[in-house]
C-alpha atoms as a PDB file:
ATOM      1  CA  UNK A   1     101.403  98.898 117.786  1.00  0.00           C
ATOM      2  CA  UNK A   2      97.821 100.080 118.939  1.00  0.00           C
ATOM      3  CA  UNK A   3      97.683 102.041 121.878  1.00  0.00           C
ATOM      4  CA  UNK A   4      95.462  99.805 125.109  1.00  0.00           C
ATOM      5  CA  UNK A   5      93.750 102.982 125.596  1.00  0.00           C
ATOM      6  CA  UNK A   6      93.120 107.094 124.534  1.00  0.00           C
ATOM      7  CA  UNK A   7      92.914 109.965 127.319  1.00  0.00           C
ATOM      8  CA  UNK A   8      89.543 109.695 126.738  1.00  0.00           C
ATOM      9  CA  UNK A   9      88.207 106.210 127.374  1.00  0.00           C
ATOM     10  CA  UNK A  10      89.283 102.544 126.218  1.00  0.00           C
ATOM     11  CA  UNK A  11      90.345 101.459 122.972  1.00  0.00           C
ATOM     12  CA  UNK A  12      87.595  98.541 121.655  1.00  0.00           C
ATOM     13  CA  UNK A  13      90.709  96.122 121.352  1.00  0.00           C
ATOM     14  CA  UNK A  14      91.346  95.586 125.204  1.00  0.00           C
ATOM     15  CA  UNK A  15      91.930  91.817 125.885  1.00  0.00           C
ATOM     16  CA  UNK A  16      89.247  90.132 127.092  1.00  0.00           C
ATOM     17  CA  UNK A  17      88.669  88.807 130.651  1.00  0.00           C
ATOM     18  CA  UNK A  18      86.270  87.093 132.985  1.00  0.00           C
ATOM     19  CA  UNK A  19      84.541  87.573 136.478  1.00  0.00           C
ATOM     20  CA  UNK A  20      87.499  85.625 138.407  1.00  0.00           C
ATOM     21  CA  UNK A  21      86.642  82.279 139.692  1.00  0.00           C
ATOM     22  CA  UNK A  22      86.712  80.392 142.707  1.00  0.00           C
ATOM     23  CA  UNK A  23      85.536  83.514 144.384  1.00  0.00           C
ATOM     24  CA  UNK A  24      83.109  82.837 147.739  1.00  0.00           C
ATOM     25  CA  UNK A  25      83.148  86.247 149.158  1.00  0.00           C
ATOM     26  CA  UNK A  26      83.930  89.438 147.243  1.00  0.00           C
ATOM     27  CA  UNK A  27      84.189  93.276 148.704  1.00  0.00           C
ATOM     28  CA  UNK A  28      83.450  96.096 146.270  1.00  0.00           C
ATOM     29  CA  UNK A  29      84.413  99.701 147.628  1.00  0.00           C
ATOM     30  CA  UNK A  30      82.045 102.228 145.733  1.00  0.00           C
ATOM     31  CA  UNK A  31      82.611 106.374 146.046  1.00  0.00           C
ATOM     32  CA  UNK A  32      79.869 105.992 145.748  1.00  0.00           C
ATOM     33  CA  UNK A  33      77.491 103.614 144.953  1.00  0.00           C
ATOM     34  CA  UNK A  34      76.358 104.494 141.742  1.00  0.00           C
ATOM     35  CA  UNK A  35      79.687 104.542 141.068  1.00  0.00           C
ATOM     36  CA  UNK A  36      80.357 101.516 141.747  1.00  0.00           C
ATOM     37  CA  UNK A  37      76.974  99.842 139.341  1.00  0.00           C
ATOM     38  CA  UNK A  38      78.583 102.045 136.543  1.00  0.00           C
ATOM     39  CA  UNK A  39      81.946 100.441 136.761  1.00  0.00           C
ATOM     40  CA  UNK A  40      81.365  97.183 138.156  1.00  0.00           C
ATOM     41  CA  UNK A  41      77.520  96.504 138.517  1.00  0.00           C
ATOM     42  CA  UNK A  42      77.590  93.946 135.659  1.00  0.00           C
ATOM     43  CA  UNK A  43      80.341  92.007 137.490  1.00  0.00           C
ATOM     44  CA  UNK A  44      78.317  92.204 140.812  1.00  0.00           C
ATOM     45  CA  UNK A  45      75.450  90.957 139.225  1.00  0.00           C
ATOM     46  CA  UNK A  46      77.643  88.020 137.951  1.00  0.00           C
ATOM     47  CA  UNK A  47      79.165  87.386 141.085  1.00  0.00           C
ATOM     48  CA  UNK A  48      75.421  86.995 143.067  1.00  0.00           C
ATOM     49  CA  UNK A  49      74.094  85.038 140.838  1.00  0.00           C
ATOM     50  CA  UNK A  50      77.385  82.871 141.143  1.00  0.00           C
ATOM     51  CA  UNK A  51      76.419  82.693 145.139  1.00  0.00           C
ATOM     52  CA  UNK A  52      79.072  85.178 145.932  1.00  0.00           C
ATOM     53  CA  UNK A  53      78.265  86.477 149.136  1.00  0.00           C
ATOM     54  CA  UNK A  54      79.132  90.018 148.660  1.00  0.00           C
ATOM     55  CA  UNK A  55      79.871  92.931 150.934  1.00  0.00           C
ATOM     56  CA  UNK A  56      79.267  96.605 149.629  1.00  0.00           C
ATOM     57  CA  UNK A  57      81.818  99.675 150.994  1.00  0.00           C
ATOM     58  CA  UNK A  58      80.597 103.473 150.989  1.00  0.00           C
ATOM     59  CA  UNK A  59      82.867 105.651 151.927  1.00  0.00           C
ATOM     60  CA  UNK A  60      81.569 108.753 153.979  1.00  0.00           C
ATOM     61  CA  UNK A  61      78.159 109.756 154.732  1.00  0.00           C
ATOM     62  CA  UNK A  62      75.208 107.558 153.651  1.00  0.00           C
ATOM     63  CA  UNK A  63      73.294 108.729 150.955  1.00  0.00           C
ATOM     64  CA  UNK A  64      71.213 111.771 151.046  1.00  0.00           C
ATOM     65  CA  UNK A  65      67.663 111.747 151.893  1.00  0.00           C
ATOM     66  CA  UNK A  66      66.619 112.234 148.036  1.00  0.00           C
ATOM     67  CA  UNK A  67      68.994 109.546 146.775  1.00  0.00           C
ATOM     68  CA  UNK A  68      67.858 106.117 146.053  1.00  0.00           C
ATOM     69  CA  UNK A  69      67.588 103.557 148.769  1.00  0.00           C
ATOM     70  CA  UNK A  70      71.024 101.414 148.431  1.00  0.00           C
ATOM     71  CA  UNK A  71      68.967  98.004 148.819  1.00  0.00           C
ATOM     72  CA  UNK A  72      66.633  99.082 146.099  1.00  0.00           C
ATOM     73  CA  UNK A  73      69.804  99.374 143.842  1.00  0.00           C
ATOM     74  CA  UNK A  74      71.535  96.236 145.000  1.00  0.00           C
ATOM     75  CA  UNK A  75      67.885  94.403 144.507  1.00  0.00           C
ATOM     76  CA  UNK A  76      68.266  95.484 141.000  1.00  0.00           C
ATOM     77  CA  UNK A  77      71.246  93.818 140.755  1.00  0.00           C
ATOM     78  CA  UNK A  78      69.933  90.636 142.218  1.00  0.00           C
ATOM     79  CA  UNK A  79      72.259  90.927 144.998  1.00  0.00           C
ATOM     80  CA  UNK A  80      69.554  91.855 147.961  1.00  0.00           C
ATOM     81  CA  UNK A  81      71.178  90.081 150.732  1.00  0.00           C
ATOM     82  CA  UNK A  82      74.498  92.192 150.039  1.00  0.00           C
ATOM     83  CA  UNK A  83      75.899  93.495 153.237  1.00  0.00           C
ATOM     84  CA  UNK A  84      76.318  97.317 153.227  1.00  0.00           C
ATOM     85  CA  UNK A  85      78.662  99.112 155.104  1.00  0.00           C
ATOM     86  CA  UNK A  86      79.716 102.594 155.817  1.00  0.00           C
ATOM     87  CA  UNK A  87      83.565 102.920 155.781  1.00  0.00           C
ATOM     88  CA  UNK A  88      84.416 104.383 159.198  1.00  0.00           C
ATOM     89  CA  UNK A  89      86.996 107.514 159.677  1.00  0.00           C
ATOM     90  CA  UNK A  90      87.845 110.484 158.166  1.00  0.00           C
ATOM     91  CA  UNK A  91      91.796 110.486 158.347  1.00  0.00           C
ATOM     92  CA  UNK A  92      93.598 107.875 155.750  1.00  0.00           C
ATOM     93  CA  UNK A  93      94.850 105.819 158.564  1.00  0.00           C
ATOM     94  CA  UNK A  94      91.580 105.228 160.161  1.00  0.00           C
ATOM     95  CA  UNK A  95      89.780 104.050 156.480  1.00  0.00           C
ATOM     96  CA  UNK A  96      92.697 101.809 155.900  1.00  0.00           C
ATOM     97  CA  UNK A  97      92.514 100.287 159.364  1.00  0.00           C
ATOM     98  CA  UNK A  98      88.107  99.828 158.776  1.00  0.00           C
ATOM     99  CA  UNK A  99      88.652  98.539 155.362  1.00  0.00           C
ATOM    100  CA  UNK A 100      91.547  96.041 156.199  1.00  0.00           C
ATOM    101  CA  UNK A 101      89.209  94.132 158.594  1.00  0.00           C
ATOM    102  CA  UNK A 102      85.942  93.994 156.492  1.00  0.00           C
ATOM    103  CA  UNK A 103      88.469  92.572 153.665  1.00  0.00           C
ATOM    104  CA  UNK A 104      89.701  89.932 156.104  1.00  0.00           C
ATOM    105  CA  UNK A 105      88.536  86.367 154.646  1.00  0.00           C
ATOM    106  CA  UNK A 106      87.553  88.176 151.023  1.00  0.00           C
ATOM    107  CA  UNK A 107      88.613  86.485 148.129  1.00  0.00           C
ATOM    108  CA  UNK A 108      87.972  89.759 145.910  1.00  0.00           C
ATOM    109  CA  UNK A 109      88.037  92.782 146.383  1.00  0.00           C
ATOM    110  CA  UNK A 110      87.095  95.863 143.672  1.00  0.00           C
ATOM    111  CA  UNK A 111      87.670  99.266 143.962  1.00  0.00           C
ATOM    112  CA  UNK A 112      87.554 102.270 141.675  1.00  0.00           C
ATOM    113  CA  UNK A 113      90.337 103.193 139.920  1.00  0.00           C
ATOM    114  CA  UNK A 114      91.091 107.260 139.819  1.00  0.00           C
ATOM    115  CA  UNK A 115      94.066 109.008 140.201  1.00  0.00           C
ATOM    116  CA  UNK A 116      93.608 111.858 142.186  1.00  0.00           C
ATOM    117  CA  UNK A 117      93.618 111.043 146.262  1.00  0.00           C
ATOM    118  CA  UNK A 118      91.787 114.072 146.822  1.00  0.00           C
ATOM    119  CA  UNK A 119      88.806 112.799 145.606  1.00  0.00           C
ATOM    120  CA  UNK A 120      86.182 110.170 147.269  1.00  0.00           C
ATOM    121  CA  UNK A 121      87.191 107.728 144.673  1.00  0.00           C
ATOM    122  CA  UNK A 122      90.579 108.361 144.861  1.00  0.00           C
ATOM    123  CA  UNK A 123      90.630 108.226 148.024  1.00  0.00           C
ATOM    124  CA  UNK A 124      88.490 105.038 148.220  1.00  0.00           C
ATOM    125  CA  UNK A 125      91.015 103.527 145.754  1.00  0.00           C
ATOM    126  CA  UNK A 126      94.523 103.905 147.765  1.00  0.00           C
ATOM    127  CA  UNK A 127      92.736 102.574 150.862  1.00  0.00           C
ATOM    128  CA  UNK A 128      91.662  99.402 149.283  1.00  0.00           C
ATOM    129  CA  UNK A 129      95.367  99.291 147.540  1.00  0.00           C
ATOM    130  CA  UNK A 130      96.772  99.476 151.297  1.00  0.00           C
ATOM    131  CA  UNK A 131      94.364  97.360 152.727  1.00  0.00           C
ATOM    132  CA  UNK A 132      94.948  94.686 150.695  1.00  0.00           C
ATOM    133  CA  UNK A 133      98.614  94.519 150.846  1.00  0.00           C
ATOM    134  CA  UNK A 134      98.490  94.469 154.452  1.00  0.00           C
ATOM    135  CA  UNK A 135      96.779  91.522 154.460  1.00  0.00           C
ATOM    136  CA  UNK A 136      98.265  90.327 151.576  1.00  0.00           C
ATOM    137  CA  UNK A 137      94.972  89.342 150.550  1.00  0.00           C
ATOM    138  CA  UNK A 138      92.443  89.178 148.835  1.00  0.00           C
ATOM    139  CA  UNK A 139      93.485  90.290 145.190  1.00  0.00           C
ATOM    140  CA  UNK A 140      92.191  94.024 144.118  1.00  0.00           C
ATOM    141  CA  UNK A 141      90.808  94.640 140.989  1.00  0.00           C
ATOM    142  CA  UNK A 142      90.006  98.108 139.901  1.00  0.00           C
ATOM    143  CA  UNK A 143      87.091  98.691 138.144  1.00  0.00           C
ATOM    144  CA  UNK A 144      87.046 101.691 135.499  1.00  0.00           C
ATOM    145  CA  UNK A 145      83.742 104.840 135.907  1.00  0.00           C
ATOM    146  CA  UNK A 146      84.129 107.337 132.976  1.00  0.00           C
ATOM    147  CA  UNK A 147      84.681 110.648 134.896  1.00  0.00           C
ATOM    148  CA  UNK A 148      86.698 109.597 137.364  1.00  0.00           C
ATOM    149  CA  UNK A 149      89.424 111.641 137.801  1.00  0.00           C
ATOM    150  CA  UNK A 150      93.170 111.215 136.750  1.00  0.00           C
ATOM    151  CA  UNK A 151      96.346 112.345 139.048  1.00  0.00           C
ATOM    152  CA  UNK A 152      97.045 116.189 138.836  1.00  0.00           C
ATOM    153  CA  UNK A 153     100.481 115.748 137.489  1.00  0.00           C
ATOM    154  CA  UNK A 154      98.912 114.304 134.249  1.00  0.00           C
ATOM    155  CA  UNK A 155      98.777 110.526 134.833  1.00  0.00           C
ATOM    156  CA  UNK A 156      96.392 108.870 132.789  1.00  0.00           C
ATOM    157  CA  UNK A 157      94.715 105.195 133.416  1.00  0.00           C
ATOM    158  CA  UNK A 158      96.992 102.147 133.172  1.00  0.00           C
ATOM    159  CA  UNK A 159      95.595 100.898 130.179  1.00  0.00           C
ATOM    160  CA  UNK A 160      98.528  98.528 129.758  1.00  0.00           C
ATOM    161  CA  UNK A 161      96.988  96.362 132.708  1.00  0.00           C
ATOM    162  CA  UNK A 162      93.147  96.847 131.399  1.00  0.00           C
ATOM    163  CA  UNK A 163      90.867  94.033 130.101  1.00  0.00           C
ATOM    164  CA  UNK A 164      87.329  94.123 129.169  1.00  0.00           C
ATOM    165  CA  UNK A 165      85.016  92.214 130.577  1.00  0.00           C
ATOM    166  CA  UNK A 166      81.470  90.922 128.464  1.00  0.00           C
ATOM    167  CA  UNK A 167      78.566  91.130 130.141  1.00  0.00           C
ATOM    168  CA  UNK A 168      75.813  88.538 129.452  1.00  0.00           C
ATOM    169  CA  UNK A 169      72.153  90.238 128.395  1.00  0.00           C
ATOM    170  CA  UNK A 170      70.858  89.576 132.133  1.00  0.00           C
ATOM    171  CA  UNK A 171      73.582  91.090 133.729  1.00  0.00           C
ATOM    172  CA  UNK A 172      73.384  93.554 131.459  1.00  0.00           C
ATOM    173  CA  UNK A 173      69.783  94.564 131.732  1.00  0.00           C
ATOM    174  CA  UNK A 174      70.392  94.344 135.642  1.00  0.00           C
ATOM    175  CA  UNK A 175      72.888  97.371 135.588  1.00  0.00           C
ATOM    176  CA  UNK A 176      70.836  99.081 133.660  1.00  0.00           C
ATOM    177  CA  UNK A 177      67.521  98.777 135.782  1.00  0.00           C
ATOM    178  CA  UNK A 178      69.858  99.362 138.772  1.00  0.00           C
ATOM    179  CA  UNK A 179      71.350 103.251 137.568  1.00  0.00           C
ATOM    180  CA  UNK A 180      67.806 103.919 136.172  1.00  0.00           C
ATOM    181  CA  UNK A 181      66.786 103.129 139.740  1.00  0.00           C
ATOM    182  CA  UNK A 182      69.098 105.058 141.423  1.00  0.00           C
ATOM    183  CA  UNK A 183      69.083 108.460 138.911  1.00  0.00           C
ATOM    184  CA  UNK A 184      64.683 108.165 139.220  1.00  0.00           C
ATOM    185  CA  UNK A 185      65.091 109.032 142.972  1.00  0.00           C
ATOM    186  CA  UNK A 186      67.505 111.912 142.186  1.00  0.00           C
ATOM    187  CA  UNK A 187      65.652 115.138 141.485  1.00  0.00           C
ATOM    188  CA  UNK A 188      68.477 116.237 139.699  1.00  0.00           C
ATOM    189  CA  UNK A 189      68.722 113.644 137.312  1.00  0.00           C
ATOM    190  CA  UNK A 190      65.194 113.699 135.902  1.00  0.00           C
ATOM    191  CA  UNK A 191      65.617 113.758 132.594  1.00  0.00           C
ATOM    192  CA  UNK A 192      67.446 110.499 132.640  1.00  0.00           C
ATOM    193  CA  UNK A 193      64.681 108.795 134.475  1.00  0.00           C
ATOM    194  CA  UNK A 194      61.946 109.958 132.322  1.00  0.00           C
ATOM    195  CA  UNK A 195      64.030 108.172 129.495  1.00  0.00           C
ATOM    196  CA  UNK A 196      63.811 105.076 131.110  1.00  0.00           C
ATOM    197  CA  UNK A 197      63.075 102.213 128.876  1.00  0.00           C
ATOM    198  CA  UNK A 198      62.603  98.679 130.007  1.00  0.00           C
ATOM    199  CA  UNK A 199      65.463  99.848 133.356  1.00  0.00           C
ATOM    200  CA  UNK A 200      67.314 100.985 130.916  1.00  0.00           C
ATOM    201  CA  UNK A 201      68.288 104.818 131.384  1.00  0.00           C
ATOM    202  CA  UNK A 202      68.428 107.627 128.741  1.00  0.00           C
ATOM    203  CA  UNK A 203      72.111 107.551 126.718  1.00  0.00           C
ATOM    204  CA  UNK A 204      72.513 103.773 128.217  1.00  0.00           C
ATOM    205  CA  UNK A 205      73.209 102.463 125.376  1.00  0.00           C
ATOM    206  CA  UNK A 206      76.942 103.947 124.939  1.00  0.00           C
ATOM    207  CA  UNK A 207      78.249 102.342 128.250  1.00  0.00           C
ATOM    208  CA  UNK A 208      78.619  98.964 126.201  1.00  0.00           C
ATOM    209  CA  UNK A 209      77.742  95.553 127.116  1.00  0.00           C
ATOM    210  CA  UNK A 210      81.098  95.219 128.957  1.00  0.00           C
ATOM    211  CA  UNK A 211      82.979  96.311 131.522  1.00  0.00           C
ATOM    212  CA  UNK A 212      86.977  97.950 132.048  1.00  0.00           C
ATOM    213  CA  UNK A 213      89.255  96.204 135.115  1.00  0.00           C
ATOM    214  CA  UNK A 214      92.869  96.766 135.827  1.00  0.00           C
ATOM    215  CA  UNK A 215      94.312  93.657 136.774  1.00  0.00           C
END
């Protein structure tokens, strides 16, 4: 039998899977936010052009001063009206007790998936897992960003639960424009921006026209 999935990425025959339905109101936890439009921006452009009313989750600090504006980057994903907010505390307890009242009357909620809770995303990650099952709702998905970190002791990503998800060309094209946007206000990332093409930015073209979720 084919393994779901290699140490180093996805295998190409994940099942296939769709934006879920039904869903009015959807929270996506990014650490951080281009985090977030690498592993999930095609599904958030899905979802607001679905009318999902969606609420974005930063852990930490806002952005620095040379990163780009987070409405720019959520206008690039035609979700302008997103709410933003700044996930409050700095001990687990606290960010758990922030996150499990903006997820109150979600139907969704995404968060990355990494391994190691000493890192922002991992960190992100088992806050949304215990928000959500103190409320019992709404479901978690966890969106895959190469990079992100696996636990020290070796785990690797649950590729048994993982499903690819197809993004249409205009969602497609949307993520794109939106990292391009947010790497050309990065002075450390200018090589990328000068490669821009059409919002697209330099290397693009290996992230795929889908995305990874556990389920």
């Amino acid at each position: 039998m084919e393994q779901a999935g290699r140490a180093d990425g996805p295998s190409p025959c994940l099942p296939v899977a769709g934006v879920p339905e039904g869903v009015r109101e959807a929270v996506v936890v990014a650490a951080p936010l281009g985090a977030a439009v690498a592993g999930f921006g095609g599904c958030m452009a899905m979802l607001a052009a679905s009318g999902v009313r969606l609420r974005v989750v930063v852990p930490g600090a806002w952005p620095a001063p040379h990163a780009a504006p987070p409405r720019e980057v959520l206008a690039f994903l035609g979700a302008p009206q997103a709410e933003l907010e700044c996930l409050e505390g700095t001990r687990c307890d606290e960010a758990v007790r922030h996150l499990s009242f903006l997820v109150k009357g979600a139907d969704l909620c995404a968060a990355p998936w990494c391994g190691d809770r000493g890192t922002a995303a991992g960190a992100a990650r088992w806050a949304a897992l215990l928000a959500c099952s103190l409320r019992l709702r709404p479901p978690l998905v966890e969106y895959w960003v190469p990079g992100h970190c696996a636990a020290p002791q070796g785990c690797g990503e649950p590729w048994q639960r993982a499903a690819r998800v197809p993004l249409p060309p205009g969602a497609e094209r949307r993520k794109r424009r939106a990292l391009c946007a947010g790497r050309a206000a990065d002075p450390g990332a200018a090589e990328p921006a000068a490669g821009c093409t059409d919002g697209a930015p330099a290397g693009g073209a290996r992230l795929g026209a889908r995305e990874i979720l556990f389920l």
